[in-house]
PDB file of N, CA and C in Angstrom:
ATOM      1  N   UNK A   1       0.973   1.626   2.955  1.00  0.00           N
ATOM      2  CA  UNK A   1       1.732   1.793   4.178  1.00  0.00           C
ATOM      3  C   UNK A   1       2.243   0.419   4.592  1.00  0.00           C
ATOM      4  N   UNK A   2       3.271   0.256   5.180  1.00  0.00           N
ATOM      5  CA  UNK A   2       4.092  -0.784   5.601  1.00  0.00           C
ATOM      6  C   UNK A   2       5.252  -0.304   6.583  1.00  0.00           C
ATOM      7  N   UNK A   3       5.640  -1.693   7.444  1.00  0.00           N
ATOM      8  CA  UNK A   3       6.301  -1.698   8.399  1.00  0.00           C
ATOM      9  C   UNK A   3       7.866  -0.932   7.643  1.00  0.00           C
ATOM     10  N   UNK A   4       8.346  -0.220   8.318  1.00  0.00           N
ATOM     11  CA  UNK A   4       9.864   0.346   8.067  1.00  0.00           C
ATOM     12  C   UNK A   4      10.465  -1.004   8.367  1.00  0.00           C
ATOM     13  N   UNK A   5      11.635  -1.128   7.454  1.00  0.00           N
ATOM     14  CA  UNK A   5      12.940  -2.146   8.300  1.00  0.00           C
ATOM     15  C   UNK A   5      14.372  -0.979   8.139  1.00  0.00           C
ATOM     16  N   UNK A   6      15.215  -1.950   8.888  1.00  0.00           N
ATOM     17  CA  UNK A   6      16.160  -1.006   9.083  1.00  0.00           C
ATOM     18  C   UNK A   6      17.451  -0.659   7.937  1.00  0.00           C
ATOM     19  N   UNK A   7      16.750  -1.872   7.344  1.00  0.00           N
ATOM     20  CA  UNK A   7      17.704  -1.580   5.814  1.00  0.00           C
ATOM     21  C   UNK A   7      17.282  -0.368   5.305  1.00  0.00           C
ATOM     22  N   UNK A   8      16.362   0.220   5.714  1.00  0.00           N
ATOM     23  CA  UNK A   8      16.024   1.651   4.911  1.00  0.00           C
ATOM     24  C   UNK A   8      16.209   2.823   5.998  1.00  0.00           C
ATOM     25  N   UNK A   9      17.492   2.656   6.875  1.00  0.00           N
ATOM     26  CA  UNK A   9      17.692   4.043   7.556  1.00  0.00           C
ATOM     27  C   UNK A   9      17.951   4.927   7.067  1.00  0.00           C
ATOM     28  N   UNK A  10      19.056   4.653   5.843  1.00  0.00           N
ATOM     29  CA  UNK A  10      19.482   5.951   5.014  1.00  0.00           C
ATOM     30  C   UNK A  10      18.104   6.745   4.677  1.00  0.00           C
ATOM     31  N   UNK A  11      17.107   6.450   3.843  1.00  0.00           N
ATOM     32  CA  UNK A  11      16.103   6.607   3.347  1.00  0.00           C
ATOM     33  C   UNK A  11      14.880   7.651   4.875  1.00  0.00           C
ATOM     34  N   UNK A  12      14.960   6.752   5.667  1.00  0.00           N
ATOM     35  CA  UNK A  12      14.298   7.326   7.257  1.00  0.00           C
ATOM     36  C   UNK A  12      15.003   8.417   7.105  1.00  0.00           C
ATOM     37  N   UNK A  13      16.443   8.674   7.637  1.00  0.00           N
ATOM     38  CA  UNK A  13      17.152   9.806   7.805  1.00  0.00           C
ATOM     39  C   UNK A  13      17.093  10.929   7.192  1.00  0.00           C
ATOM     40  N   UNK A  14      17.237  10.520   5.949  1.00  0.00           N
ATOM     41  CA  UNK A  14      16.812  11.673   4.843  1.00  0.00           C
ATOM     42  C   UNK A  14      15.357  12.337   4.684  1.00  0.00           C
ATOM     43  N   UNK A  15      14.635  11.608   5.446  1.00  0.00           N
ATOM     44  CA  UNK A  15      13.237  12.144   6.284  1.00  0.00           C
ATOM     45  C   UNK A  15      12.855  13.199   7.185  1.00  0.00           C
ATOM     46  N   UNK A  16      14.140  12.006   7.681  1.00  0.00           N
ATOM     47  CA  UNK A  16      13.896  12.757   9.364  1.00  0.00           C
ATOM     48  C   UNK A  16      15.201  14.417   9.266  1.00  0.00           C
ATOM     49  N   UNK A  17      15.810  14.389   8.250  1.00  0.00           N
ATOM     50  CA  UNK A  17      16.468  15.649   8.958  1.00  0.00           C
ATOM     51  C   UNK A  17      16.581  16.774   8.316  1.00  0.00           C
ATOM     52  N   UNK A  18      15.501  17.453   8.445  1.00  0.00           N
ATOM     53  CA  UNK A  18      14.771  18.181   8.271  1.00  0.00           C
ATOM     54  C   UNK A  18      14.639  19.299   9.739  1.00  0.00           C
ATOM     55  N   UNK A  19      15.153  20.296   9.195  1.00  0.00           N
ATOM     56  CA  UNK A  19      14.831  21.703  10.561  1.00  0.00           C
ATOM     57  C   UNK A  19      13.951  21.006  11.858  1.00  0.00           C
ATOM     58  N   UNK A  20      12.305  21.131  10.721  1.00  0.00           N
ATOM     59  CA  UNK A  20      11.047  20.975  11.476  1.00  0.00           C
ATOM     60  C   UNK A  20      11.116  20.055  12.525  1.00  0.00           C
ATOM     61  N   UNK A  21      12.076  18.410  12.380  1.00  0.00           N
ATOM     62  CA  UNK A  21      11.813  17.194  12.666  1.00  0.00           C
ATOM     63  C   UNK A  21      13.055  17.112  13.589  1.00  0.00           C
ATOM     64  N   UNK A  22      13.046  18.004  14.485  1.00  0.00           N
ATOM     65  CA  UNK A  22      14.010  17.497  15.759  1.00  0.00           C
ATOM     66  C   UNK A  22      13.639  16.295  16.457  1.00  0.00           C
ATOM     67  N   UNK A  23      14.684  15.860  16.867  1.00  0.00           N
ATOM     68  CA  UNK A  23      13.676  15.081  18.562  1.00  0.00           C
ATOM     69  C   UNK A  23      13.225  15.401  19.968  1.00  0.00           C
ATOM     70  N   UNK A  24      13.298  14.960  20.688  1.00  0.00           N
ATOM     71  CA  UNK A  24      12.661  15.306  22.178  1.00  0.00           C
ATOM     72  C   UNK A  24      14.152  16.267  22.443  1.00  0.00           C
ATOM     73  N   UNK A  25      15.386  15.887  22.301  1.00  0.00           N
ATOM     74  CA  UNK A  25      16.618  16.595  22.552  1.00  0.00           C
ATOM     75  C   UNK A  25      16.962  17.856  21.582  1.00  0.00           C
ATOM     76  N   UNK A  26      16.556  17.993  20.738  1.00  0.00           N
ATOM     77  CA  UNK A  26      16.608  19.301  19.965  1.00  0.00           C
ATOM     78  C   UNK A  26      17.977  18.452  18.838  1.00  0.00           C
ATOM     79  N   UNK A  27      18.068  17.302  18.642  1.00  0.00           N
ATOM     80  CA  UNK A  27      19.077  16.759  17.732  1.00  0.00           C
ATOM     81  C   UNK A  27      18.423  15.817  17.237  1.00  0.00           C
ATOM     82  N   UNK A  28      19.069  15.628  15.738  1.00  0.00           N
ATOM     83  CA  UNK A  28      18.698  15.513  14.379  1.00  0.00           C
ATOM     84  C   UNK A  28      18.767  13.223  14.882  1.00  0.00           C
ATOM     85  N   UNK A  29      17.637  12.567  14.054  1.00  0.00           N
ATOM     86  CA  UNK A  29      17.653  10.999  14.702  1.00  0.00           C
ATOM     87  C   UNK A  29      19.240  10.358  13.999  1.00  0.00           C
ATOM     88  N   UNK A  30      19.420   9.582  14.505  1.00  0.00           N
ATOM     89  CA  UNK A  30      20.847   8.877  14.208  1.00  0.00           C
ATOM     90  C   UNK A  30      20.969   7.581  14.350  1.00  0.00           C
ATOM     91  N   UNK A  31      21.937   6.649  13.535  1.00  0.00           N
ATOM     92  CA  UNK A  31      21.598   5.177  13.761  1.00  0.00           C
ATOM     93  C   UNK A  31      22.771   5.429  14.861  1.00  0.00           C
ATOM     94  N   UNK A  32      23.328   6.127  16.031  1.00  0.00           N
ATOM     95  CA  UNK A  32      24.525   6.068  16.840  1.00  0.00           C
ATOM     96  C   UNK A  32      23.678   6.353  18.219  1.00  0.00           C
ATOM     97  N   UNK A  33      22.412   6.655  17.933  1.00  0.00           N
ATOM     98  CA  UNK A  33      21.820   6.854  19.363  1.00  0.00           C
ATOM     99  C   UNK A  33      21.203   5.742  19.612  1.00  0.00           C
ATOM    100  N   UNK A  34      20.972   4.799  20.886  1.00  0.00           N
ATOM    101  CA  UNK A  34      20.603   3.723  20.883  1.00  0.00           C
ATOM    102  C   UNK A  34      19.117   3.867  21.667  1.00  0.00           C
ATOM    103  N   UNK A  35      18.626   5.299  22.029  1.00  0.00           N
ATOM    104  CA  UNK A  35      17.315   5.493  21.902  1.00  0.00           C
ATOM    105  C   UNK A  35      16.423   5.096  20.765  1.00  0.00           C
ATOM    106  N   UNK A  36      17.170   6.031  19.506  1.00  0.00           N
ATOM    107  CA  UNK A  36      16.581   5.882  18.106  1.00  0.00           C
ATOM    108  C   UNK A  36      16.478   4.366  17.559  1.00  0.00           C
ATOM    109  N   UNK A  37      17.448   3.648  17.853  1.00  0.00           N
ATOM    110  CA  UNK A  37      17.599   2.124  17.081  1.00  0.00           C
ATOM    111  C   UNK A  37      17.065   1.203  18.000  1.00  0.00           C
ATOM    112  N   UNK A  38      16.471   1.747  19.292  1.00  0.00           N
ATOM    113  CA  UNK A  38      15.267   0.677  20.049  1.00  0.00           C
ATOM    114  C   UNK A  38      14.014   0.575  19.232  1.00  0.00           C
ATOM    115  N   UNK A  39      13.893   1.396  18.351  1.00  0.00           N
ATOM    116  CA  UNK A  39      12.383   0.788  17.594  1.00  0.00           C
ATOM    117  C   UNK A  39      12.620   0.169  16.093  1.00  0.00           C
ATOM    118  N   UNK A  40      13.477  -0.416  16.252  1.00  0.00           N
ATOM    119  CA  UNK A  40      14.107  -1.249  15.036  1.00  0.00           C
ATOM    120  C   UNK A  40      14.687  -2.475  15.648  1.00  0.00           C
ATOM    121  N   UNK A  41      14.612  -2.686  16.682  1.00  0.00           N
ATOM    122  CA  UNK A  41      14.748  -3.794  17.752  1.00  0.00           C
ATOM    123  C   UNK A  41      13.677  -4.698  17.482  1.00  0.00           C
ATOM    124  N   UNK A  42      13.954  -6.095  16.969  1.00  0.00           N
ATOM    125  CA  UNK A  42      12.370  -7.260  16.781  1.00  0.00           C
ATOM    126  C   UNK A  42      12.165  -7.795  18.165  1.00  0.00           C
ATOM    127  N   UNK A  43      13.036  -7.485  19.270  1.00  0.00           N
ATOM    128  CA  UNK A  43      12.170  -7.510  20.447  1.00  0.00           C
ATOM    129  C   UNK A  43      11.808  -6.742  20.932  1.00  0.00           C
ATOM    130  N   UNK A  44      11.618  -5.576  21.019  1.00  0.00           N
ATOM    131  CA  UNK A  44      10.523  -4.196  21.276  1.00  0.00           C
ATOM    132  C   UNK A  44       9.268  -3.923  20.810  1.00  0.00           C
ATOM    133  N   UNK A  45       8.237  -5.049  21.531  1.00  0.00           N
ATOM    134  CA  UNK A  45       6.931  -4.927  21.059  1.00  0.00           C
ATOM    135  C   UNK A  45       5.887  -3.763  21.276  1.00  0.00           C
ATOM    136  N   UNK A  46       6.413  -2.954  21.819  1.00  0.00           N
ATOM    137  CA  UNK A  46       6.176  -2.019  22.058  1.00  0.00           C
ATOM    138  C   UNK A  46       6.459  -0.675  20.825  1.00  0.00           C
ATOM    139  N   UNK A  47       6.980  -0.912  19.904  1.00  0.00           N
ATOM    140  CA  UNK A  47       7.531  -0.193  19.478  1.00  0.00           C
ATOM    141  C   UNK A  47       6.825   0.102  18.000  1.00  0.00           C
ATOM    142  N   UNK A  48       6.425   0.905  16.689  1.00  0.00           N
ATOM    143  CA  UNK A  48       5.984   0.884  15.500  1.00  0.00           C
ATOM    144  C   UNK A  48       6.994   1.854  14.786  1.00  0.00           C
ATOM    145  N   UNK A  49       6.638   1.045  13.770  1.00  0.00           N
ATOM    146  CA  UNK A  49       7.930   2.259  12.611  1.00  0.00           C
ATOM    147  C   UNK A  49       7.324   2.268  11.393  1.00  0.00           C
ATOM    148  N   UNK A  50       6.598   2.622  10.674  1.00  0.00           N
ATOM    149  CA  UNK A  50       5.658   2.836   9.401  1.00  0.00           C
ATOM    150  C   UNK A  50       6.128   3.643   8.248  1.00  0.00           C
ATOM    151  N   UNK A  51       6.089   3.113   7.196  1.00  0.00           N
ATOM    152  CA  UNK A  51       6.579   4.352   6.324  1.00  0.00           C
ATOM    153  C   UNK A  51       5.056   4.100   5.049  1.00  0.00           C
ATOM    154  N   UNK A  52       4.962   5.353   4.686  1.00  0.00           N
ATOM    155  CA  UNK A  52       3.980   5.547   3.292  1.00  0.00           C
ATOM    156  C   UNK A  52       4.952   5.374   1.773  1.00  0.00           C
ATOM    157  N   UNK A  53       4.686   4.553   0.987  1.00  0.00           N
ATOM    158  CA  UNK A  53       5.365   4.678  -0.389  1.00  0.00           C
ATOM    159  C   UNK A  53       4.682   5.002  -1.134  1.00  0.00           C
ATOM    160  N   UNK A  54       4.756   5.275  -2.394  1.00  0.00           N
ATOM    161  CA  UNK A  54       4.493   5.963  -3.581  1.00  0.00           C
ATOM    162  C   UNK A  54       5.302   5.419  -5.013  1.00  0.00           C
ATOM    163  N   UNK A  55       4.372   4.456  -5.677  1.00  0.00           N
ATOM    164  CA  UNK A  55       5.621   3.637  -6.488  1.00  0.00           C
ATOM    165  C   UNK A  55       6.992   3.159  -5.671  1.00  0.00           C
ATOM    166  N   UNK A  56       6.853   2.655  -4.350  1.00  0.00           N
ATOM    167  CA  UNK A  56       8.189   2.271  -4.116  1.00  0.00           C
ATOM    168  C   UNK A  56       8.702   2.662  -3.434  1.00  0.00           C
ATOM    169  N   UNK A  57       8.414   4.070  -3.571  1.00  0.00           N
ATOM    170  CA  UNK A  57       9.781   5.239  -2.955  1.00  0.00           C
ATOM    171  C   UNK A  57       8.937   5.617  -1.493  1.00  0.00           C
ATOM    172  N   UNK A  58       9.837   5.215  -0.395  1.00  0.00           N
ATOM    173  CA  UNK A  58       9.960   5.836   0.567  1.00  0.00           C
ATOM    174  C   UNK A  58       9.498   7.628   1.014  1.00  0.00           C
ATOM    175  N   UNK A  59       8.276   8.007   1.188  1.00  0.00           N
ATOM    176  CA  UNK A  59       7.595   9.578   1.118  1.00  0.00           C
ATOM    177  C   UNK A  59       7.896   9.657   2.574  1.00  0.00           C
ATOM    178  N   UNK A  60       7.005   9.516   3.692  1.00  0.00           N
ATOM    179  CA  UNK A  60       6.882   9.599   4.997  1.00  0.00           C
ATOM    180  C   UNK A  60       7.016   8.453   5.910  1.00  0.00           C
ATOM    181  N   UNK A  61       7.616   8.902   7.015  1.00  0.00           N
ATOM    182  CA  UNK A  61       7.617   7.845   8.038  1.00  0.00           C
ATOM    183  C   UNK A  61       6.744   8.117   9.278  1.00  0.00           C
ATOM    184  N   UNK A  62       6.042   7.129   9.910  1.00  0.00           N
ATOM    185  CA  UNK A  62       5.769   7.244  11.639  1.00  0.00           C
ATOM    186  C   UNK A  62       7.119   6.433  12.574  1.00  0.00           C
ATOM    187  N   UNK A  63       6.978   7.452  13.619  1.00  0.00           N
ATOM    188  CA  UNK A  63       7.544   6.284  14.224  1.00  0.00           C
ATOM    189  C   UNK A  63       7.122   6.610  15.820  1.00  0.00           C
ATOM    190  N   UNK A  64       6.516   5.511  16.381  1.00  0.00           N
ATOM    191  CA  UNK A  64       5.808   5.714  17.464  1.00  0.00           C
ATOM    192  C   UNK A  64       6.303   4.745  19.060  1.00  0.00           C
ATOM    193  N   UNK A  65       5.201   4.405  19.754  1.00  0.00           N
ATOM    194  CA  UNK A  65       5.859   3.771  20.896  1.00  0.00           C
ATOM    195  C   UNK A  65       4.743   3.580  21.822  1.00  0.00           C
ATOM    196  N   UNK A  66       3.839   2.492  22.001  1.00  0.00           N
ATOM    197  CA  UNK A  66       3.149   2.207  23.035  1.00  0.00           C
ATOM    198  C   UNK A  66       2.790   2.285  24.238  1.00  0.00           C
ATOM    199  N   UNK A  67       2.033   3.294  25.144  1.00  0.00           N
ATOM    200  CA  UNK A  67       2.192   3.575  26.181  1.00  0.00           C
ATOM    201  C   UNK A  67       2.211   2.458  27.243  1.00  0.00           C
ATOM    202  N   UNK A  68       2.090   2.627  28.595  1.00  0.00           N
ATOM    203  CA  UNK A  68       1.991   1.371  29.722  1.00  0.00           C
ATOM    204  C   UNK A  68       0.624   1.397  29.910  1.00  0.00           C
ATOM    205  N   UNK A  69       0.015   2.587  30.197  1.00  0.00           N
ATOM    206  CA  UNK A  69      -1.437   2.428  30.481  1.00  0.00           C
ATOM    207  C   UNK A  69      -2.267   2.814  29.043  1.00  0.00           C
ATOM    208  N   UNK A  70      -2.296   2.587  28.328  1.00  0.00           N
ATOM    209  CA  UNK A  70      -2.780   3.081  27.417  1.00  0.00           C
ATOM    210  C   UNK A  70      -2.237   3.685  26.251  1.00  0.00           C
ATOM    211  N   UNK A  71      -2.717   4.274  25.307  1.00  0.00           N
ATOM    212  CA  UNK A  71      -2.499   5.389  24.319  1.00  0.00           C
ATOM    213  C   UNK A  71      -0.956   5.243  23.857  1.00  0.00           C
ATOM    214  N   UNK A  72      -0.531   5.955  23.010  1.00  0.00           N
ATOM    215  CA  UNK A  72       0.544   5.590  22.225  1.00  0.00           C
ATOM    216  C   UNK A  72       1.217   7.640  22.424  1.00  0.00           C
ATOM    217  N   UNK A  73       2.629   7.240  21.997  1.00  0.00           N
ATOM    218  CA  UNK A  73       3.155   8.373  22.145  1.00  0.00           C
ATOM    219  C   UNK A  73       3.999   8.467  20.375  1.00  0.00           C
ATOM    220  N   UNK A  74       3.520   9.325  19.563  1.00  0.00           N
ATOM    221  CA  UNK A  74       4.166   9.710  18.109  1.00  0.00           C
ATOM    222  C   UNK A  74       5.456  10.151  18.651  1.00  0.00           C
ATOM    223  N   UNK A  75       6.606   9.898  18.051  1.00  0.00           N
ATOM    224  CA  UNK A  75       8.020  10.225  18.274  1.00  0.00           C
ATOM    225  C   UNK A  75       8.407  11.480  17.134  1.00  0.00           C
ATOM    226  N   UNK A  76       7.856  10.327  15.834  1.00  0.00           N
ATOM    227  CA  UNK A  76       8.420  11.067  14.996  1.00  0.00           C
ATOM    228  C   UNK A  76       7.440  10.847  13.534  1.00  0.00           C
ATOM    229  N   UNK A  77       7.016  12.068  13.100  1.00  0.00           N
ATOM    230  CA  UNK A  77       5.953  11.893  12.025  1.00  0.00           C
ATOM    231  C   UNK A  77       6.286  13.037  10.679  1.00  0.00           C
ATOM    232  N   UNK A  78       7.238  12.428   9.571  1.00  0.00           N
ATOM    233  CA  UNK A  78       7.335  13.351   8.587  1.00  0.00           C
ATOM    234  C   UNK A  78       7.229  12.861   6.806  1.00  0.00           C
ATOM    235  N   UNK A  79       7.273  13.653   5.984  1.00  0.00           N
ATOM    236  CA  UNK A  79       7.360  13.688   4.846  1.00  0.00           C
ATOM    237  C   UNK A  79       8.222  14.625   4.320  1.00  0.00           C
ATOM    238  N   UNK A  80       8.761  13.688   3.283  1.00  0.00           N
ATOM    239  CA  UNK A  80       9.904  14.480   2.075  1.00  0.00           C
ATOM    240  C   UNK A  80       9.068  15.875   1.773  1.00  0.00           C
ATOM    241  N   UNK A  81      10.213  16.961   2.079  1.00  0.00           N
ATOM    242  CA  UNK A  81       9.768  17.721   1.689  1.00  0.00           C
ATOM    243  C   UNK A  81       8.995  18.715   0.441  1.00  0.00           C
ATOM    244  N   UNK A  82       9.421  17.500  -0.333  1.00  0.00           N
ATOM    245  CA  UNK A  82       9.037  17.672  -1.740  1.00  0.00           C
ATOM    246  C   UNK A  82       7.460  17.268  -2.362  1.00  0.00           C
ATOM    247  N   UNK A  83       6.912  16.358  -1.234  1.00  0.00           N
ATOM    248  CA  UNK A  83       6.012  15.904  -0.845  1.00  0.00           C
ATOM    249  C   UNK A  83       5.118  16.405   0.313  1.00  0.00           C
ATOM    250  N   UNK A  84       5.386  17.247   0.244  1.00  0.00           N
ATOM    251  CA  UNK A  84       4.499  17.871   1.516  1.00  0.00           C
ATOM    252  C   UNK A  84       3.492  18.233   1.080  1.00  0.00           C
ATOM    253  N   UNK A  85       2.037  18.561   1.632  1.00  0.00           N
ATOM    254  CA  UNK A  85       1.061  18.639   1.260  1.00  0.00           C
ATOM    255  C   UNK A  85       0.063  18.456   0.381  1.00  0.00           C
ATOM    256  N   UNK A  86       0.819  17.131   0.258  1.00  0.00           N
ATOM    257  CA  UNK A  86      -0.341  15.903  -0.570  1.00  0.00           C
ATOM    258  C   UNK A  86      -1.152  14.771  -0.249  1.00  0.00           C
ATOM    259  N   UNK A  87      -0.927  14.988   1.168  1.00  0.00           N
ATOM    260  CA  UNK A  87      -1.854  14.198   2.162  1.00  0.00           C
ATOM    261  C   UNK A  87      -1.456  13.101   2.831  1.00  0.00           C
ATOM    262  N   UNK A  88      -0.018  13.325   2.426  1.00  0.00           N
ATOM    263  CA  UNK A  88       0.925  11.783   3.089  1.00  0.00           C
ATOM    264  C   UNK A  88       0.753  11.856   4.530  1.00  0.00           C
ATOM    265  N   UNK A  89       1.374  12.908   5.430  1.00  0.00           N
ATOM    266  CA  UNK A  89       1.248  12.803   6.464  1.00  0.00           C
ATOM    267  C   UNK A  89      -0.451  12.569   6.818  1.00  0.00           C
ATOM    268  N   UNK A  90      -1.714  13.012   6.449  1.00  0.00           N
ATOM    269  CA  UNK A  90      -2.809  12.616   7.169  1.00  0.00           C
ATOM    270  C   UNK A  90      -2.723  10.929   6.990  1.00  0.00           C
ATOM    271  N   UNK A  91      -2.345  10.293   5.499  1.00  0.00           N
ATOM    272  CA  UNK A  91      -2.430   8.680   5.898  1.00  0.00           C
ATOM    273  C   UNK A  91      -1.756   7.934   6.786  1.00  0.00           C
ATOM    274  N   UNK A  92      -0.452   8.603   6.949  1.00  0.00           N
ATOM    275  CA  UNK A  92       0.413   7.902   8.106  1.00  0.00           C
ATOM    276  C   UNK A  92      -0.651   8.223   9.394  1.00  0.00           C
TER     277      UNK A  92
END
């Protein structure tokens, strides 16, 4: 597991859009929403973006967000569908 960068949005996207993996708005993540591209911001310490590889390749991403008082809020937590149920998502 390792930090996402944003050179790998294509790769995120193709993650993230997926039926299952709406967002809080019921629409698919986008590098045009500037909600989505605040946690790819290197001043948003608040912010985590994680992906699981497998030889390399990009399987699942987290992408999360630090609460004020505490606890953390998951945004967005998926795996290639081709990859599903091989335990990627429990390591993320």
């Amino acid at each position: 597991m390792r930090e996402l960068s944003i050179h790998e949005l294509d790769d995120i996207f193709e993650i993230l859009r997926q039926d299952g993996v709406r967002g809080y708005n019921g629409q698919f993540a986008s590098s045009e929403s500037t909600w989505f591209m605040h946690f790819f911001d290197s001043k948003e310490t608040s912010c985590f973006t994680f992906g699981w590889y497998e030889e390399e390749r990009l399987v699942g991403v987290l992408i999360a967000e630090s609460l004020t008082d505490n606890g953390c809020m998951i945004w967005y937590i998926a795996v290639r569908p081709e990859d599903q149920g091989k335990g990627y998502g429990t390591k993320l």
